[in-house]
Protein backbone atom coordinates (compact mmCIF):
# COMPACT_ATOMS: atom_id res chain seq x y z
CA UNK A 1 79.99 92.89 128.11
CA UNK A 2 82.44 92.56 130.94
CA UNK A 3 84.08 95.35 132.50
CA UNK A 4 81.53 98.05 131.34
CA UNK A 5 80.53 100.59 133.70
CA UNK A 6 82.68 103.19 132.44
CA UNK A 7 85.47 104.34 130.31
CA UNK A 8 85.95 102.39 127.36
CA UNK A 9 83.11 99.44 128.24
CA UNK A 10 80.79 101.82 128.60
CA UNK A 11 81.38 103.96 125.58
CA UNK A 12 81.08 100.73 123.73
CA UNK A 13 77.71 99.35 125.67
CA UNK A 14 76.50 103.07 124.71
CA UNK A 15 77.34 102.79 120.99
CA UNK A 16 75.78 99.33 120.94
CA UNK A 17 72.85 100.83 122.17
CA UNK A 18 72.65 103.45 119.93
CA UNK A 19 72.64 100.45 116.60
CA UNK A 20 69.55 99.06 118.56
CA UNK A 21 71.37 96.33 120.57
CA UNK A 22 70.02 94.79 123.68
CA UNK A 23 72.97 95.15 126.20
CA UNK A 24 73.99 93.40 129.16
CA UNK A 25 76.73 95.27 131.37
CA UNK A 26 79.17 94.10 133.84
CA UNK A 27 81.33 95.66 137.04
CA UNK A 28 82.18 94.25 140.06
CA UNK A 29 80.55 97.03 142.27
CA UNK A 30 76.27 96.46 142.17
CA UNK A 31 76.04 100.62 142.93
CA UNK A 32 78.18 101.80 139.55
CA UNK A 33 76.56 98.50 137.82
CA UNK A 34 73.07 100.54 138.68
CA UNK A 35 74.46 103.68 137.97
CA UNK A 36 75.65 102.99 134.91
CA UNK A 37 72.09 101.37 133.95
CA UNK A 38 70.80 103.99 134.54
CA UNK A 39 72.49 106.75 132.78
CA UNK A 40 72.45 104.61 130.17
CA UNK A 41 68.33 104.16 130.14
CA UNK A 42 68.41 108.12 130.71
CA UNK A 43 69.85 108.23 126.97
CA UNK A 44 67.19 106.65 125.27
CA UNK A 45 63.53 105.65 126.68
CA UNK A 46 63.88 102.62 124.07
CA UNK A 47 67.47 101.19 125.43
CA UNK A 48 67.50 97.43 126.54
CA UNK A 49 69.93 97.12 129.14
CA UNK A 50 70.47 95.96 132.55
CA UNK A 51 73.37 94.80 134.33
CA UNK A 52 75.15 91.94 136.45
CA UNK A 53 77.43 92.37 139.33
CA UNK A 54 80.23 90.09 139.15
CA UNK A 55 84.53 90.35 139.84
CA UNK A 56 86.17 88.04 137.39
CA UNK A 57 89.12 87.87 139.98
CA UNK A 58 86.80 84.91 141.63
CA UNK A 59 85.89 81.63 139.16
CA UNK A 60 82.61 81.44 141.19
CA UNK A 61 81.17 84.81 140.84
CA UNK A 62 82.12 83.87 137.03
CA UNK A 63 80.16 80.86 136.94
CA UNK A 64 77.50 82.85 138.71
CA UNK A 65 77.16 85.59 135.92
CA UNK A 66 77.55 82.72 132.87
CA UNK A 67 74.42 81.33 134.52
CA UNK A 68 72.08 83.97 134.26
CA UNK A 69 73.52 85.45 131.57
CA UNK A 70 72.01 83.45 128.42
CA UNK A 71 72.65 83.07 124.63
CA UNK A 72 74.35 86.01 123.30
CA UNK A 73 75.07 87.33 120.09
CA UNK A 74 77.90 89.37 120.80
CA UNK A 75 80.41 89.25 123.55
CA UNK A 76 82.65 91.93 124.18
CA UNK A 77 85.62 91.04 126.97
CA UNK A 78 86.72 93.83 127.99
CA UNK A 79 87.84 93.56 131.78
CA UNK A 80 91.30 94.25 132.37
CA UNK A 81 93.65 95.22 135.11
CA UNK A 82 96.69 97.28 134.87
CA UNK A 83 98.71 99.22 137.13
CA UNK A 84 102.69 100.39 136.68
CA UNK A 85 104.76 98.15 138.81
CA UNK A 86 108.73 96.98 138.64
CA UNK A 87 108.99 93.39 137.82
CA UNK A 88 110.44 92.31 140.91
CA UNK A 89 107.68 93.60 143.14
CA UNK A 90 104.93 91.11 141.34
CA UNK A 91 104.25 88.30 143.20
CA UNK A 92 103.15 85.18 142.05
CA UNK A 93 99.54 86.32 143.39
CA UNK A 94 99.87 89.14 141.38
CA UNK A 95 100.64 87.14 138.01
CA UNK A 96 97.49 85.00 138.88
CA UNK A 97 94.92 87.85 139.17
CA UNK A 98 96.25 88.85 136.76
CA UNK A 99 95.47 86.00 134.12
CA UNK A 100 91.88 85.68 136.35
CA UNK A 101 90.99 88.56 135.09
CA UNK A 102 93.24 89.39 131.70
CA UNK A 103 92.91 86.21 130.28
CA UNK A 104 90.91 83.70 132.11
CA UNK A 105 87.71 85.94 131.81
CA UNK A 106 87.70 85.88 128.24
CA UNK A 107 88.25 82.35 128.08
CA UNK A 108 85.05 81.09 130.18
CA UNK A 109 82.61 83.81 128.55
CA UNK A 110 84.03 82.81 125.40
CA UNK A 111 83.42 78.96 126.35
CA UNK A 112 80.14 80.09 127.37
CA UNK A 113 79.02 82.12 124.20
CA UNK A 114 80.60 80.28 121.31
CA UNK A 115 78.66 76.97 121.06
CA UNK A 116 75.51 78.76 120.55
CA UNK A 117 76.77 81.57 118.32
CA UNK A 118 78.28 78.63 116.11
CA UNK A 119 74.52 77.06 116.17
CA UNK A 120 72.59 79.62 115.51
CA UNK A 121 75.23 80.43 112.93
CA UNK A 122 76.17 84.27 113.46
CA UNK A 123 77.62 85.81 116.51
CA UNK A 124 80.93 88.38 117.56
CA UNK A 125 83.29 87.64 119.77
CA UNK A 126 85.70 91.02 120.32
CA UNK A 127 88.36 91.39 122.61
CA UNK A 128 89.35 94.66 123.82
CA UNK A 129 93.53 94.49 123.78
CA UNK A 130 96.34 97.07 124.15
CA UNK A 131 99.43 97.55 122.00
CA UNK A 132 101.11 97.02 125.21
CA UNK A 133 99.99 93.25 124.30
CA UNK A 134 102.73 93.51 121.45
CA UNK A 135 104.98 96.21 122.73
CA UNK A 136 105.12 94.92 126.40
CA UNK A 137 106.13 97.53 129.13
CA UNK A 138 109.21 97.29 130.99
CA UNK A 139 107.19 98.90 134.33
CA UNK A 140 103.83 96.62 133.52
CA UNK A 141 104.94 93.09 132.71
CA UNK A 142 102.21 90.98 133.94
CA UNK A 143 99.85 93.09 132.08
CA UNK A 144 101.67 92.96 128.78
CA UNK A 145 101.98 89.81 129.02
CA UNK A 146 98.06 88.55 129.38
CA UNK A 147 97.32 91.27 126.63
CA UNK A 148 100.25 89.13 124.57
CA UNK A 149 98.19 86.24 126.10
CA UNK A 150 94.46 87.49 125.16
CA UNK A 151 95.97 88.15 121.48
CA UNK A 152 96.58 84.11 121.28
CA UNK A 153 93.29 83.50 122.52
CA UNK A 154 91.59 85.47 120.00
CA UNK A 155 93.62 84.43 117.16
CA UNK A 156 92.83 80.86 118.25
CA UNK A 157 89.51 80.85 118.81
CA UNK A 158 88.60 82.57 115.36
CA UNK A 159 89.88 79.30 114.16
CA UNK A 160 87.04 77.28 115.18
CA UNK A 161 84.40 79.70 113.62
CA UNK A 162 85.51 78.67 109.95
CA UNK A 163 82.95 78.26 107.49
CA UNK A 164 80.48 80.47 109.58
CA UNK A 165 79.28 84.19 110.21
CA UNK A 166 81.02 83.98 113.69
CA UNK A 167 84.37 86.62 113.89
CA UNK A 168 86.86 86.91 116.57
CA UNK A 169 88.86 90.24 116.58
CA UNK A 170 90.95 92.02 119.03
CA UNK A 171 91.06 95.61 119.21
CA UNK A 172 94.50 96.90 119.69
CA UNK A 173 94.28 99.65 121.74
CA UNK A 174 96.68 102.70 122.68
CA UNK A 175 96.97 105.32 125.47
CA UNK A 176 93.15 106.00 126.01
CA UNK A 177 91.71 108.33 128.51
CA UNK A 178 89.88 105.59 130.49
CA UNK A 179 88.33 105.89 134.14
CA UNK A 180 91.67 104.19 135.19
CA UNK A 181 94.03 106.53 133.83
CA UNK A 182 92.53 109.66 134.60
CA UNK A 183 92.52 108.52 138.42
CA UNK A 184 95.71 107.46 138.10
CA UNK A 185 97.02 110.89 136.61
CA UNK A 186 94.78 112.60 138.93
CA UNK A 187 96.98 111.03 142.05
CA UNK A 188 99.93 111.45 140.22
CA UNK A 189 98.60 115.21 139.96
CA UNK A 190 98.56 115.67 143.87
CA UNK A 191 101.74 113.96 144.02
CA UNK A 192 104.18 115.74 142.14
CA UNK A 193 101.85 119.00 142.33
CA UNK A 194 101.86 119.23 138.23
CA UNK A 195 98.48 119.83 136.92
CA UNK A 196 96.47 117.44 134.89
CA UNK A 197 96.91 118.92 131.27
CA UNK A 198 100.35 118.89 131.98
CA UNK A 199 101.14 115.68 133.27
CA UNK A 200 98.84 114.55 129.61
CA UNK A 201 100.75 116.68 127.59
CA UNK A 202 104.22 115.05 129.58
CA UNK A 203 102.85 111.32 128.95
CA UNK A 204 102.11 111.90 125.39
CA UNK A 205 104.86 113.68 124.63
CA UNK A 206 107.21 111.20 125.88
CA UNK A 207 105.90 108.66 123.88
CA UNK A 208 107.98 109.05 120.73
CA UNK A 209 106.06 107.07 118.78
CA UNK A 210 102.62 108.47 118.96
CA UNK A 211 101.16 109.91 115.83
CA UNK A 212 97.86 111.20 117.71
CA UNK A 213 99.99 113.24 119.76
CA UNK A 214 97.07 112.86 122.54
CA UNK A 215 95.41 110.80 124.22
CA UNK A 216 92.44 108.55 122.61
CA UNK A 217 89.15 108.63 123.54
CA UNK A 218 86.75 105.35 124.81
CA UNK A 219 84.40 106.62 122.43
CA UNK A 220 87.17 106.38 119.54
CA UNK A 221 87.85 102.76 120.70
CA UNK A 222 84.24 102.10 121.04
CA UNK A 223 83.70 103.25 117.34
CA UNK A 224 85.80 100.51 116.19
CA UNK A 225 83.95 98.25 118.43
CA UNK A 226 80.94 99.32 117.28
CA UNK A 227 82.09 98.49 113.83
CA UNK A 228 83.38 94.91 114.41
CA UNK A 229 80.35 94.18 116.02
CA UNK A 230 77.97 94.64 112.98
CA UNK A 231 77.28 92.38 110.22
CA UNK A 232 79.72 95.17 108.04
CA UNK A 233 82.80 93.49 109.45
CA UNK A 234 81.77 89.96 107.92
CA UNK A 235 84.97 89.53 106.30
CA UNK A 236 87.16 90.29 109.16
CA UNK A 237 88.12 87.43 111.47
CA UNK A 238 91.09 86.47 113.65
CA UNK A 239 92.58 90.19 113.37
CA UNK A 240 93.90 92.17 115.65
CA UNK A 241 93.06 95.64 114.50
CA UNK A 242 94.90 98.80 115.85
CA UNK A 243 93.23 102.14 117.38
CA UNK A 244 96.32 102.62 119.02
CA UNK A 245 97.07 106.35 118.08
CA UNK A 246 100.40 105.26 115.33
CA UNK A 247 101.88 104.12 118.74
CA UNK A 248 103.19 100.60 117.19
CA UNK A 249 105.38 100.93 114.45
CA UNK A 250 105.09 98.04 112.66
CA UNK A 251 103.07 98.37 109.62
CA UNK A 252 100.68 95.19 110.86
C-alpha cells in the first residue's frame, strides 16, 4: 500500500487489518514508516504488518520496493501529492513529479502486481482518486490533472482483468481531513490568525456543492476501501466510485 503512514493510507492499512489482512505499508520517511508499524501492531497482537521505505518521486527507490515487495493480492495506490499553486508558477519539474508520483507510481506497482493476481486468478487493484480528478481546480492543475490521469489508468487496466476475479476501481474522493490538509490549515491558521474550526467551517462552506457540509474522514474513505477490497465487491470493476461528500454533481 503506497503512501500509508497516515491519514487516509493508514486508515485503510488499519481497516485491512482489522478483516485479517496481512499488510505491507509504504512512506518515504523509515522513522514514520516504523512509527506507523508500530501503532499499528499496538492495535492488535495478531496484525501482520511491516513496512518499506521508499519516495516514488525516484524510479530507483521504486524498483527497489517492487523487489522486495512480492506477490500481492491487493494493491492499494494511494500516494499522491497536492499543494494549491497558480498555473503559471508550475514548472515543467513540477508537472514531472508530479506524474512520478500521481500517476507513474500506480503504473509500475500495478505492472508489478497484475501478472500474478491474473495467475493466481483473484486479486484488487484500487486506486485512491479525488473528484478534483473530474472537477479539476483552477489553483491545483497539475494535480487534477494526474487524478484525471490515474482515472484512465484504472479504467484501462480493469480491461485486461476480463473473464477473472481481478477488479480495478478508483475511489473518488472529496475534501477529507488528511495529514496534509490539516497541516496545511494549521499554517494557514498562524497565517491569517483565524482558528482552525473556523478556517474548516470557511472551506466547507464555500464549497457550494457539498452535501456533507464537513469535511470527510480517512476512516470514511477507508470504509469504502475496505469494501472494494473484499471478495463482496466481485461485481464491481473499472468504476470509479464516489465518497466525495455530494461534492460532484453529476449523477455518475
Amino acid at each position: 500500500m503506497s503512501g500509508s503512514t497516515q491519514g487516509i493510507g493508514y486508515a485503510i492499512a488499519k481497516g485491512l487489518l482489522a478483516e485479517g489482512c496481512s499488510v505491507v505499508i509504504n512512506g518515504r520517511n523509515r522513522e514514520k514508516v516504523d512509527r506507523a508499524v508500530q501503532e499499528l501492531k499496538a492495535g492488535s497482537l495478531d496484525a501482520l504488518v511491516s513496512g518499506i521505505v521508499a519516495d516514488f518521486e525516484d524510479s530507483r527507490q521504486t524498483a527497489q520496493l517492487i523487489d522486495v515487495l512480492g506477490d500481492v493480492d491487493i494493491l492499494v495506490n494511494n500516494v499522491g501529492r497536492f499543494e494549491l499553486t497558480s498555473f503559471g508558477d508550475i514548472g515543467d519539474d513540477d508537472w514531472q513529479r508530479y506524474f512520478d508520483v500521481n500517476v507513474m507510481s500506480g503504473v509500475r506497482l500495478a505492472r508489478h502486481a497484475l501478472p500474478s493476481m491474473l495467475e493466481n486468478g483473484w486479486g484488487r487493484i484500487l486506486f485512491i482518486g479525488s473528484e478534483s480528478g473530474v472537477n479539476i481546480p483552477a489553483d491545483m492543475l497539475h494535480y487534477g490533472v494526474t487524478k484525471a490521469a490515474m482515472l484512465a489508468l484504472s479504467n484501462g487496466l480493469a480491461k485486461l482483468t476480463r473473464g477473472t476475479e481481478v477488479t480495478v476501481n478508483t475511489i473518488l474522493g472529496g475534501p477529507t481531513y488528511s495529514t496534509g490538509v490539516a497541516d496545511t490549515v494549521d499554517a494557514l491558521s498562524q497565517a491569517q490568525g483565524h482558528s482552525v474550526d473556523a478556517l474548516k467551517a470557511a472551506i466547507i462552506g464555500g464549497n457550494a456543492t457539498s452535501l456533507l457540509q464537513r469535511f470527510i474522514d480517512p476512516e470514511e474513505i477507508a470504509n469504502l476501501a475496505v469494501y472494494l477490497a473484499s471478495p463482496l465487491s466481485s461485481a464491481t470493476n473499472g468504476a470509479a466510485l464516489r465518497a466525495d461528500g455530494g461534492v460532484l454533481t453529476t449523477m455518475i
